[in-house]
N, C-alpha and C. Protein backbone atom coordinates (compact mmCIF):
# COMPACT_ATOMS: atom_id res chain seq x y z
N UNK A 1 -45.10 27.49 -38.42
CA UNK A 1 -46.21 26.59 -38.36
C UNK A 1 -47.22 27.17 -37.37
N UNK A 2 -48.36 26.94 -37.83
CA UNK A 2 -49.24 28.11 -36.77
C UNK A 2 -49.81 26.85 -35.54
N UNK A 3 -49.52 27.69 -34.31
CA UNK A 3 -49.76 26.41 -33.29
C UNK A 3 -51.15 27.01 -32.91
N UNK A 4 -52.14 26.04 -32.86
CA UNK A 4 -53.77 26.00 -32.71
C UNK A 4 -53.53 26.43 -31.02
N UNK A 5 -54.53 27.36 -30.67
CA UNK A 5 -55.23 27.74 -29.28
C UNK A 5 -56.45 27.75 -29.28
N UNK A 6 -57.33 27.64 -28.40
CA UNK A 6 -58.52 27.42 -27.93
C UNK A 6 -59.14 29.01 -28.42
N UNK A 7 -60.16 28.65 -28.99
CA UNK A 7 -61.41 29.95 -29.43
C UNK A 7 -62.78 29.51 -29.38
N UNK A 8 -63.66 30.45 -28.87
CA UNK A 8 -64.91 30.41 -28.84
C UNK A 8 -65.62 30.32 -29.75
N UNK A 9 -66.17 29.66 -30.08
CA UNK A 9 -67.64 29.38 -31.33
C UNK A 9 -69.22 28.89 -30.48
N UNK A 10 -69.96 28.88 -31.76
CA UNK A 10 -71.44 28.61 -31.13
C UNK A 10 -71.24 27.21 -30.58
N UNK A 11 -72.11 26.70 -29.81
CA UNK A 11 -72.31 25.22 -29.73
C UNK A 11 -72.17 24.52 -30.13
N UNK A 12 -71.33 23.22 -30.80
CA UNK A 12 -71.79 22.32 -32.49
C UNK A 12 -71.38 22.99 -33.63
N UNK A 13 -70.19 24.10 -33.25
CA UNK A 13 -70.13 24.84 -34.38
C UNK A 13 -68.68 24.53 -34.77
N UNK A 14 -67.95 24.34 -35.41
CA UNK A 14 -66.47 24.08 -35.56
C UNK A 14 -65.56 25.23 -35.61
N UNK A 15 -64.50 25.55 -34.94
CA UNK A 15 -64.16 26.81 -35.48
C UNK A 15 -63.57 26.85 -36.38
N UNK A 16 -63.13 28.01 -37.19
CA UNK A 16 -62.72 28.31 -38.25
C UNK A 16 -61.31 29.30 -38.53
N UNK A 17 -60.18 28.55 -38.01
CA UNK A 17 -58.87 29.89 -38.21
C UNK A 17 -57.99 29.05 -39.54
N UNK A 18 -57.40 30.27 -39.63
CA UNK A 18 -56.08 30.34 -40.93
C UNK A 18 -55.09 29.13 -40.33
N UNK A 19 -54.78 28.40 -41.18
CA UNK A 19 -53.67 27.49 -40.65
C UNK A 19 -52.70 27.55 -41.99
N UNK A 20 -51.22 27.13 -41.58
CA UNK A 20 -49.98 27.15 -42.35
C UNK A 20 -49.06 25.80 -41.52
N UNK A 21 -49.15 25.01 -42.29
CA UNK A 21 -48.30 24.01 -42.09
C UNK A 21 -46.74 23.87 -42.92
N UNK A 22 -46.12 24.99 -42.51
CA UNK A 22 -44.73 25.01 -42.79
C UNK A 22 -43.93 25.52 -41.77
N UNK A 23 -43.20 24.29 -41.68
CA UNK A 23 -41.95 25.07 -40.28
C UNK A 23 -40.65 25.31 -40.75
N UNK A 24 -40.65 26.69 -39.65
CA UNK A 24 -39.29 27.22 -40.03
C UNK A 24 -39.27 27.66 -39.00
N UNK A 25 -37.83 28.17 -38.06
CA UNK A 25 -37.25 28.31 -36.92
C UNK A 25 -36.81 29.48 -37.01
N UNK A 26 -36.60 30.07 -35.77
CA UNK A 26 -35.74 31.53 -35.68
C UNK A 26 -35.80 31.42 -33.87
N UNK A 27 -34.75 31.53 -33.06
CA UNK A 27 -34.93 30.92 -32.01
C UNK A 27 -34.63 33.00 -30.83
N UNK A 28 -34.76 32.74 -29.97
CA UNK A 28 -34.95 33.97 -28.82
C UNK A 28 -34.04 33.45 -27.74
N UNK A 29 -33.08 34.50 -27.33
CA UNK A 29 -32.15 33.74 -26.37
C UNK A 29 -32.76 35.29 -25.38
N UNK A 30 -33.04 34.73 -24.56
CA UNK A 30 -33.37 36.31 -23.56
C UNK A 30 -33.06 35.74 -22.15
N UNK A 31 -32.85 37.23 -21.47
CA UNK A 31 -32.62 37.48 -19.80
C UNK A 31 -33.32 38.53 -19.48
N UNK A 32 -34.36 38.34 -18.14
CA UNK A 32 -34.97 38.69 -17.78
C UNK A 32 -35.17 39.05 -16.37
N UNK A 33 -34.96 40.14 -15.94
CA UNK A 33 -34.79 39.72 -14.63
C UNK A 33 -35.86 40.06 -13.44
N UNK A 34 -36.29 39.08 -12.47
CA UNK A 34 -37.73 39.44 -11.83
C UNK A 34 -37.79 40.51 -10.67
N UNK A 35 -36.05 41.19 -10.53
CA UNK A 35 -35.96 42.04 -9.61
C UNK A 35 -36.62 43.76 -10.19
N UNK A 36 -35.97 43.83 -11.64
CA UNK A 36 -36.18 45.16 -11.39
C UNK A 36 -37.17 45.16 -12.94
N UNK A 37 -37.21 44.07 -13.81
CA UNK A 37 -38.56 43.90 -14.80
C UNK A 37 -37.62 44.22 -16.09
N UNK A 38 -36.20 44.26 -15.99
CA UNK A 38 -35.21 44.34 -17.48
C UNK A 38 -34.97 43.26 -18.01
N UNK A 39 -34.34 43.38 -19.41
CA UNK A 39 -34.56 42.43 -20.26
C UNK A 39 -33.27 42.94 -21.15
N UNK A 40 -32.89 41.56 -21.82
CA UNK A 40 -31.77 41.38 -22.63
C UNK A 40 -32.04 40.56 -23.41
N UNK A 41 -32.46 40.43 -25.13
CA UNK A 41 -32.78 39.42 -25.74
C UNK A 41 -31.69 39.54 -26.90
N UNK A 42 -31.84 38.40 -27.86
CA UNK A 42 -31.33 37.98 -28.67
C UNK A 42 -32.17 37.42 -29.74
N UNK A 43 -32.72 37.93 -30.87
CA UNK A 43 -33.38 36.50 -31.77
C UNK A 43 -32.10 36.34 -32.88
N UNK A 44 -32.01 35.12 -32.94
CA UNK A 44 -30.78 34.26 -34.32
C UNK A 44 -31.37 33.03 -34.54
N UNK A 45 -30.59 32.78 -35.88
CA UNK A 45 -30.76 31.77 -36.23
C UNK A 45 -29.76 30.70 -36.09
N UNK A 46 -30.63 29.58 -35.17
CA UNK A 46 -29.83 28.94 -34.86
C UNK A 46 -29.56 28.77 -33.10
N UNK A 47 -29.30 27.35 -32.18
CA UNK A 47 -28.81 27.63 -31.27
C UNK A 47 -27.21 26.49 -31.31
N UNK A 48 -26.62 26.83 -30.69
CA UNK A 48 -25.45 26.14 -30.45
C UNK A 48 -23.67 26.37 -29.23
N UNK A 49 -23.21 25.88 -28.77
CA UNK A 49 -22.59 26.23 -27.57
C UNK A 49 -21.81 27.74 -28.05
N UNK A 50 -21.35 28.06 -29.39
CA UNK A 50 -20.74 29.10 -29.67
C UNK A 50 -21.48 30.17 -29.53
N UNK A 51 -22.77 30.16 -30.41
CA UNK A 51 -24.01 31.21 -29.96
C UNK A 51 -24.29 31.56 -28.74
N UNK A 52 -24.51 30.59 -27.46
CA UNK A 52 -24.79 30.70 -26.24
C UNK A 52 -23.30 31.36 -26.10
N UNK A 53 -21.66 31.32 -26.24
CA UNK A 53 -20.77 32.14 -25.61
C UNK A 53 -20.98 33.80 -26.39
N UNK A 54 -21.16 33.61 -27.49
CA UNK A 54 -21.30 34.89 -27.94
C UNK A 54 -22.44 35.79 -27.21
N UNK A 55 -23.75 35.03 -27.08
CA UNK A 55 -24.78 35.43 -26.08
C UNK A 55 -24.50 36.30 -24.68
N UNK A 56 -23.69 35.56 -23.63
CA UNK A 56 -23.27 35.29 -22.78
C UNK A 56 -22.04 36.74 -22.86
N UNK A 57 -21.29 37.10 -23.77
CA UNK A 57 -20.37 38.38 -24.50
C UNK A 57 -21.15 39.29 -24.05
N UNK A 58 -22.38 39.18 -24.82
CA UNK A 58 -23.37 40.13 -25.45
C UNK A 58 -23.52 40.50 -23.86
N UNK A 59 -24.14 39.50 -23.09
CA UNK A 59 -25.30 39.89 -21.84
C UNK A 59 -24.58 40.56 -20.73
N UNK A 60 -23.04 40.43 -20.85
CA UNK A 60 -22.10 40.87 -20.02
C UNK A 60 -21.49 42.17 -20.00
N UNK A 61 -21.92 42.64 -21.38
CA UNK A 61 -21.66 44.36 -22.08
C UNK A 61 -22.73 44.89 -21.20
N UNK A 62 -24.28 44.45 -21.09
CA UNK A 62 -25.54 44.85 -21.00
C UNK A 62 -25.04 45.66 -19.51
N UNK A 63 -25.47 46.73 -19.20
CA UNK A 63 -25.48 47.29 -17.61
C UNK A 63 -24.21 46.20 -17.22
N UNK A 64 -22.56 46.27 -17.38
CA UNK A 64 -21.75 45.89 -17.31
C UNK A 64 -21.41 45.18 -15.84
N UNK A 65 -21.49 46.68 -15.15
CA UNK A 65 -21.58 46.28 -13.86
C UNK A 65 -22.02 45.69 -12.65
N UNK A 66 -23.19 44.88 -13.56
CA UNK A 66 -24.74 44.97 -12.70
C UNK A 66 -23.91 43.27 -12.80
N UNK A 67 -23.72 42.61 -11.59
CA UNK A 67 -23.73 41.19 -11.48
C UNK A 67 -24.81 40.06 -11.80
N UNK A 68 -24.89 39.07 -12.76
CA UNK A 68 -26.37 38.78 -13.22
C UNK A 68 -25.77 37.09 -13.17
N UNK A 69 -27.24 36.57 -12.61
CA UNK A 69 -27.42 35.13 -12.26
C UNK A 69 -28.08 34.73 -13.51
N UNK A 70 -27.63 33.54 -13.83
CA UNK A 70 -28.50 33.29 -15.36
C UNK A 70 -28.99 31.73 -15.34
N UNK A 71 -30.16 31.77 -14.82
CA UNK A 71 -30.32 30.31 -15.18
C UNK A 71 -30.89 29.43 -16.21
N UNK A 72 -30.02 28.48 -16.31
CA UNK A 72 -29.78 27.60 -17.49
C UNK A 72 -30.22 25.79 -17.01
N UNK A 73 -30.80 25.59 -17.90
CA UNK A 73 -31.16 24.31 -18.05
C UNK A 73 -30.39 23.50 -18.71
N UNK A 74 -30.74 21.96 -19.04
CA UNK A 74 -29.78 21.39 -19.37
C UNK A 74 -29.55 20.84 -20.94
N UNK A 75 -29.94 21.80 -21.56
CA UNK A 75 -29.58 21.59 -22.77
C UNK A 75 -28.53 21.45 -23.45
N UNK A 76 -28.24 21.09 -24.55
CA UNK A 76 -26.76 20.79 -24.94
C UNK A 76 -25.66 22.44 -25.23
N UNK A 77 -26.42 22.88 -25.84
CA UNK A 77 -25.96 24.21 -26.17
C UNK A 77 -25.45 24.85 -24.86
N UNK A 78 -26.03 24.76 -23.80
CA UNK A 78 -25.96 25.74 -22.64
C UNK A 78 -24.42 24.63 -21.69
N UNK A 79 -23.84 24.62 -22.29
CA UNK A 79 -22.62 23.37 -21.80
C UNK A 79 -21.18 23.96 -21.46
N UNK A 80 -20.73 24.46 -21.14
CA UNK A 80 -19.83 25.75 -21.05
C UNK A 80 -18.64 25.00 -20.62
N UNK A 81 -18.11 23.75 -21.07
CA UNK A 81 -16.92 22.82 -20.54
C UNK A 81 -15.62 23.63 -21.08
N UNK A 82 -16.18 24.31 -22.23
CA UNK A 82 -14.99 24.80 -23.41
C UNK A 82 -14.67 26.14 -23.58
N UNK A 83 -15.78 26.82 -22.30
CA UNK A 83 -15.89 28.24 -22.71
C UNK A 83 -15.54 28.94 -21.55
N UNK A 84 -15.27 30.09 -21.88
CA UNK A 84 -15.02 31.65 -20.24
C UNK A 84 -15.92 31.94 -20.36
N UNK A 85 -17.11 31.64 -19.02
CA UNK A 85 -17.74 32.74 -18.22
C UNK A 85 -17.79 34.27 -18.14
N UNK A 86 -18.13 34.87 -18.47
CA UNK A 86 -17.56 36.21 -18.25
C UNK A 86 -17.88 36.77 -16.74
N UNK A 87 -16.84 37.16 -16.28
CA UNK A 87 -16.81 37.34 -14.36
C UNK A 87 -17.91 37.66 -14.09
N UNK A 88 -18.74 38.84 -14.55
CA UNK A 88 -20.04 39.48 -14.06
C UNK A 88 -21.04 38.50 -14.39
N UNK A 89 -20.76 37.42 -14.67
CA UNK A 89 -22.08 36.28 -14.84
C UNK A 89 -21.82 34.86 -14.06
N UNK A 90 -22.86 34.39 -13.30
CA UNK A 90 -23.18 33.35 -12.77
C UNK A 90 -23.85 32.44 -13.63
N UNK A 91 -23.91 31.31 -13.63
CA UNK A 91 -24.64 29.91 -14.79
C UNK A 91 -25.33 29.32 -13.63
N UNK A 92 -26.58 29.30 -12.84
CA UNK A 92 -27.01 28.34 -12.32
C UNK A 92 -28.58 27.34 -12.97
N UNK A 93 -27.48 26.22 -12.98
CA UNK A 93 -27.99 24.98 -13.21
C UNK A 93 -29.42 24.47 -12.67
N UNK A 94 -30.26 24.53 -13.21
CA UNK A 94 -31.67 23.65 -12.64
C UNK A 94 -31.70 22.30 -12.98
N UNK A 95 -32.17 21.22 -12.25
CA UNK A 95 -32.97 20.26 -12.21
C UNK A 95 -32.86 19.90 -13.67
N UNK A 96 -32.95 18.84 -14.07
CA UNK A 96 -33.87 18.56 -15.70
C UNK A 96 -35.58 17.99 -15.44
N UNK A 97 -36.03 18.69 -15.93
CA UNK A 97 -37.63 18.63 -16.36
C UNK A 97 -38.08 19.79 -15.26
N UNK A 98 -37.67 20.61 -15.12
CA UNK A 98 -38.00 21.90 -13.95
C UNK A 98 -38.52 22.85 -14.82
N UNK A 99 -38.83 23.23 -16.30
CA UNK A 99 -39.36 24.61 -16.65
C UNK A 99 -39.53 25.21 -15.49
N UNK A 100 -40.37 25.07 -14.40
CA UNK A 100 -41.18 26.09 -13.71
C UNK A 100 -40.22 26.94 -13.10
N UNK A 101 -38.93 26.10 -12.41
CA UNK A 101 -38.03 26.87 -12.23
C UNK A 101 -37.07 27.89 -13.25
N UNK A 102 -37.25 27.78 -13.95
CA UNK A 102 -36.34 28.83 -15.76
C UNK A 102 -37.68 30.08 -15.56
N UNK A 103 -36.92 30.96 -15.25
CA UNK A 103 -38.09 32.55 -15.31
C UNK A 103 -37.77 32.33 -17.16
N UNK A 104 -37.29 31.98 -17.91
CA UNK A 104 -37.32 32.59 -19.38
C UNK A 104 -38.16 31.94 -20.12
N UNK A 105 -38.54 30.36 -19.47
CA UNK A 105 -39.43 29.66 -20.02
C UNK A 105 -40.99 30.19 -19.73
N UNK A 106 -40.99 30.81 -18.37
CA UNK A 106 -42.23 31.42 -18.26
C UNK A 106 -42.59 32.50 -19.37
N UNK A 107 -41.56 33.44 -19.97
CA UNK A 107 -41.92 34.10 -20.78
C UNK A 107 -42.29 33.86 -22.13
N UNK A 108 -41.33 32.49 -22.17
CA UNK A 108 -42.00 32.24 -23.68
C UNK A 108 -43.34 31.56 -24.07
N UNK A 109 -43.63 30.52 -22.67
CA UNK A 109 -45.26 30.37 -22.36
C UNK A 109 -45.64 31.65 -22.60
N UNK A 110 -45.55 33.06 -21.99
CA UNK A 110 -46.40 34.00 -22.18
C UNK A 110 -46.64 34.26 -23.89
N UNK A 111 -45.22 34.48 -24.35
CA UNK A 111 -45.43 34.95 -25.52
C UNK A 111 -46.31 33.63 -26.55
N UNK A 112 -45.75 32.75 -26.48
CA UNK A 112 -46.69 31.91 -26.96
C UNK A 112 -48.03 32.04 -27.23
N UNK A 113 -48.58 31.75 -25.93
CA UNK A 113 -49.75 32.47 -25.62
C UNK A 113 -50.76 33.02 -26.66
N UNK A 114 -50.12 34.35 -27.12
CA UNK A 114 -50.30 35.44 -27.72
C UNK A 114 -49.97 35.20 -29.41
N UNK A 115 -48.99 34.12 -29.58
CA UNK A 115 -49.09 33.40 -30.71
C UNK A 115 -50.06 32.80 -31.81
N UNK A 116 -50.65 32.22 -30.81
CA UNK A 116 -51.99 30.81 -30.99
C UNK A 116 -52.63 31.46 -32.30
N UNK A 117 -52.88 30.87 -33.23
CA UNK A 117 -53.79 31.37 -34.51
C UNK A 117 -53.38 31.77 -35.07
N UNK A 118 -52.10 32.45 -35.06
CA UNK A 118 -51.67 33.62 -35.97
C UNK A 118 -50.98 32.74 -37.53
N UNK A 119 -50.86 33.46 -38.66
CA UNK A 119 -50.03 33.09 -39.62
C UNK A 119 -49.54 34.37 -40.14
N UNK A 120 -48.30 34.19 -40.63
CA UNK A 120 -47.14 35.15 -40.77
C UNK A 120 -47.09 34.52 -42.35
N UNK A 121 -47.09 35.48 -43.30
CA UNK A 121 -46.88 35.24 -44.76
C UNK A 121 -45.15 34.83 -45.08
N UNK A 122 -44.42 35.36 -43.88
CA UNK A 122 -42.84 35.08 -44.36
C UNK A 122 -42.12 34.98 -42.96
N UNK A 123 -40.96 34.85 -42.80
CA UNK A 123 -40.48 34.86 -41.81
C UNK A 123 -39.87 36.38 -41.36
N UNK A 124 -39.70 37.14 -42.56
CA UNK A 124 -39.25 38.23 -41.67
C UNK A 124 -40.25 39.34 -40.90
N UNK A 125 -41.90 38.50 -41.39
CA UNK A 125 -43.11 39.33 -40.92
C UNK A 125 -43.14 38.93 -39.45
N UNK A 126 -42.75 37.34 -38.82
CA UNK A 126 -42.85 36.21 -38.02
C UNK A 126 -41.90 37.32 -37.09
N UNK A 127 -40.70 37.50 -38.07
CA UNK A 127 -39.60 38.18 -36.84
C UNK A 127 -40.12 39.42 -36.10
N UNK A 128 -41.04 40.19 -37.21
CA UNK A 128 -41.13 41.82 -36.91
C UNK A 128 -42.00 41.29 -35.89
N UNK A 129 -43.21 40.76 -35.74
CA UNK A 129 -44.21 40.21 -35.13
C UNK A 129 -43.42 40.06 -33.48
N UNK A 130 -42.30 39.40 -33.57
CA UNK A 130 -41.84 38.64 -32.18
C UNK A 130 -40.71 39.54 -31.77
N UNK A 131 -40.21 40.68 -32.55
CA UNK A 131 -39.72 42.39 -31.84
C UNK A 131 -40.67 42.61 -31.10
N UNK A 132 -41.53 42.98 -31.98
CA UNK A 132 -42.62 44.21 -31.65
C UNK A 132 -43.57 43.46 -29.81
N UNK A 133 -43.29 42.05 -30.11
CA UNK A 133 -43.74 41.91 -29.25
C UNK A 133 -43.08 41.51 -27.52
N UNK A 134 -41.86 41.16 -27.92
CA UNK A 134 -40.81 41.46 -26.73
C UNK A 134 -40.45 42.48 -26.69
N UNK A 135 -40.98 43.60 -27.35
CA UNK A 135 -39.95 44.82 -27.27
C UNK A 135 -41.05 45.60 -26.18
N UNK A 136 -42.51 45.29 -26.54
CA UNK A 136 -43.61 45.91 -25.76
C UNK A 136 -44.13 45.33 -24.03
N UNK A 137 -42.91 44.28 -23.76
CA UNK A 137 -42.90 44.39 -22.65
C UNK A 137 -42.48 44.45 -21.46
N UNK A 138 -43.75 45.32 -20.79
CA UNK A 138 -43.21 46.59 -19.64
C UNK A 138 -42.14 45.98 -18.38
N UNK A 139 -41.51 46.40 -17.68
CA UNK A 139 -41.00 46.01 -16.80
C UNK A 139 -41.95 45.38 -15.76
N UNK A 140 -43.19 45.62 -15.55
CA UNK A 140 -43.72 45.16 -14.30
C UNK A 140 -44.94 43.79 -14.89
N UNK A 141 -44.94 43.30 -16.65
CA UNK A 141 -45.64 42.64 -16.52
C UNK A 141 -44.33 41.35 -16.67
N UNK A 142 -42.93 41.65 -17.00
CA UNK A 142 -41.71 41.09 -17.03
C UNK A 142 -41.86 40.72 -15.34
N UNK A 143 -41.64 41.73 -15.02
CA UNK A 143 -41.75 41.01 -13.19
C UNK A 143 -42.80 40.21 -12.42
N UNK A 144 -44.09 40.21 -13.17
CA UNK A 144 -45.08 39.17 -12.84
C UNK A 144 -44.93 38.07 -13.51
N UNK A 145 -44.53 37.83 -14.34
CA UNK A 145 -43.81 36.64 -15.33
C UNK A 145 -42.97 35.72 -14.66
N UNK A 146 -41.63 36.47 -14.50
CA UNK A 146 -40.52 35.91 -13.95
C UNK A 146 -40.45 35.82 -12.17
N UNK A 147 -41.17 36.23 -11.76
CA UNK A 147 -41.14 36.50 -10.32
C UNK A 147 -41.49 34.94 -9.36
N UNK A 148 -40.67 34.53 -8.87
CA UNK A 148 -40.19 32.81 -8.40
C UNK A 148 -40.14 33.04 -6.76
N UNK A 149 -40.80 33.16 -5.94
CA UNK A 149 -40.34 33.04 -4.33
C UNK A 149 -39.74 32.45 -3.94
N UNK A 150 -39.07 31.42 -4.41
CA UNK A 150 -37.70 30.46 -4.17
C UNK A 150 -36.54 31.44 -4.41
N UNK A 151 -36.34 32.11 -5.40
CA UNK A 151 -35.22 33.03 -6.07
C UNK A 151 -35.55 34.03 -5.37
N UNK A 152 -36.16 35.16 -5.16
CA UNK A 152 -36.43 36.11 -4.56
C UNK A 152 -35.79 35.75 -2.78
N UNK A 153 -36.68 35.10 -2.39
CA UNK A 153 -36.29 34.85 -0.84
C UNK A 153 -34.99 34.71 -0.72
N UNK A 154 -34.23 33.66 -1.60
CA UNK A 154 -33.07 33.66 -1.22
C UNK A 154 -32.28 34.77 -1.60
N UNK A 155 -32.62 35.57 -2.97
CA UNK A 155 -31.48 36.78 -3.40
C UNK A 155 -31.44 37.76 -1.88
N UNK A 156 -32.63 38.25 -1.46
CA UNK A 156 -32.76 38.85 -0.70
C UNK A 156 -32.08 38.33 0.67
N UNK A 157 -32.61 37.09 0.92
CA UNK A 157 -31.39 36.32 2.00
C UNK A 157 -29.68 36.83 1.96
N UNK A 158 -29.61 36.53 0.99
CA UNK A 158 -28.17 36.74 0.72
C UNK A 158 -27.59 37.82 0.47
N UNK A 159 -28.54 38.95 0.38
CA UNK A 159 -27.84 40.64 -0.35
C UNK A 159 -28.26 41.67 0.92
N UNK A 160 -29.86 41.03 1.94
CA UNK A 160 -29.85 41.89 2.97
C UNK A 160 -29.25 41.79 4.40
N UNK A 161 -28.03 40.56 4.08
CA UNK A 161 -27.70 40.65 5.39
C UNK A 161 -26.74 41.42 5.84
């Protein structure tokens, strides 16, 4: 479904973009991290607590060794009553109604963003579209994205002493 963004026209002038009023889903599970600007995504179809453990598999293969904090909001999917953690991963819990605190929600505001107007003739054009466009970004505009002085101060609290 093409979500409307703000564009410039003359004065009194109406603007004029392509619209498609058909929805269809394909969802992005990503990790991002604001220390060093890396990234771990996922697009599937579908979210649900099994997807998030398989996710969670996946993100724990990634740089194996590298210990990774993952924060999660409180959605139903992200519910881990039934599931193993995998050791090299932390789950910390935010607030409910906190986006600002989720670095992943900042990214998808970004990508969004960059969305606005567009129409995709199919979904697998929609998908190539939303590779091509998480795939193109750099580590340091990933780290202006995700970058939280609450999280930072404290990682550093806690790793330079």
């Amino acid at each position: 479904m093409t979500h409307i963004g703000s564009c410039i026209t003359a004065k009194g002038v109406k603007p004029v973009i392509n619209y498609q009023h058909k929805f269809k889903t394909t969802y992005l599970f990503g990790s991002y991290s604001p220390l060093d600007g890396s990234s771990f995504t996922w697009e599937i179809n579908g979210v649900d607590k099994e997807i998030f453990r398989q996710y969670l598999e996946a993100l724990s293969q990634y740089r194996p060794r590298e210990y990774k904090v993952v924060v999660i909001d409180n959605a139903g999917f992200h519910s881990v009553k039934d599931i193993k953690v995998p050791e090299n991963i932390y789950l910390l819990n935010i607030p409910p109604y906190s986006p600002e605190l989720n670095p992943c929600e900042q990214v998808w505001a970004y990508i969004k963003k960059s969305y606005k107007n567009k129409v995709f003739p199919n979904m697998e054009e929609l998908r190539k579209w939303l590779h091509k466009t998480v795939m193109n970004m750099d580590p340091e505009t990933i780290k202006s994205i995700t970058s939280n002085h609450h999280y930072l101060e404290n990682l550093n609290a806690a790793f330079n002493n």
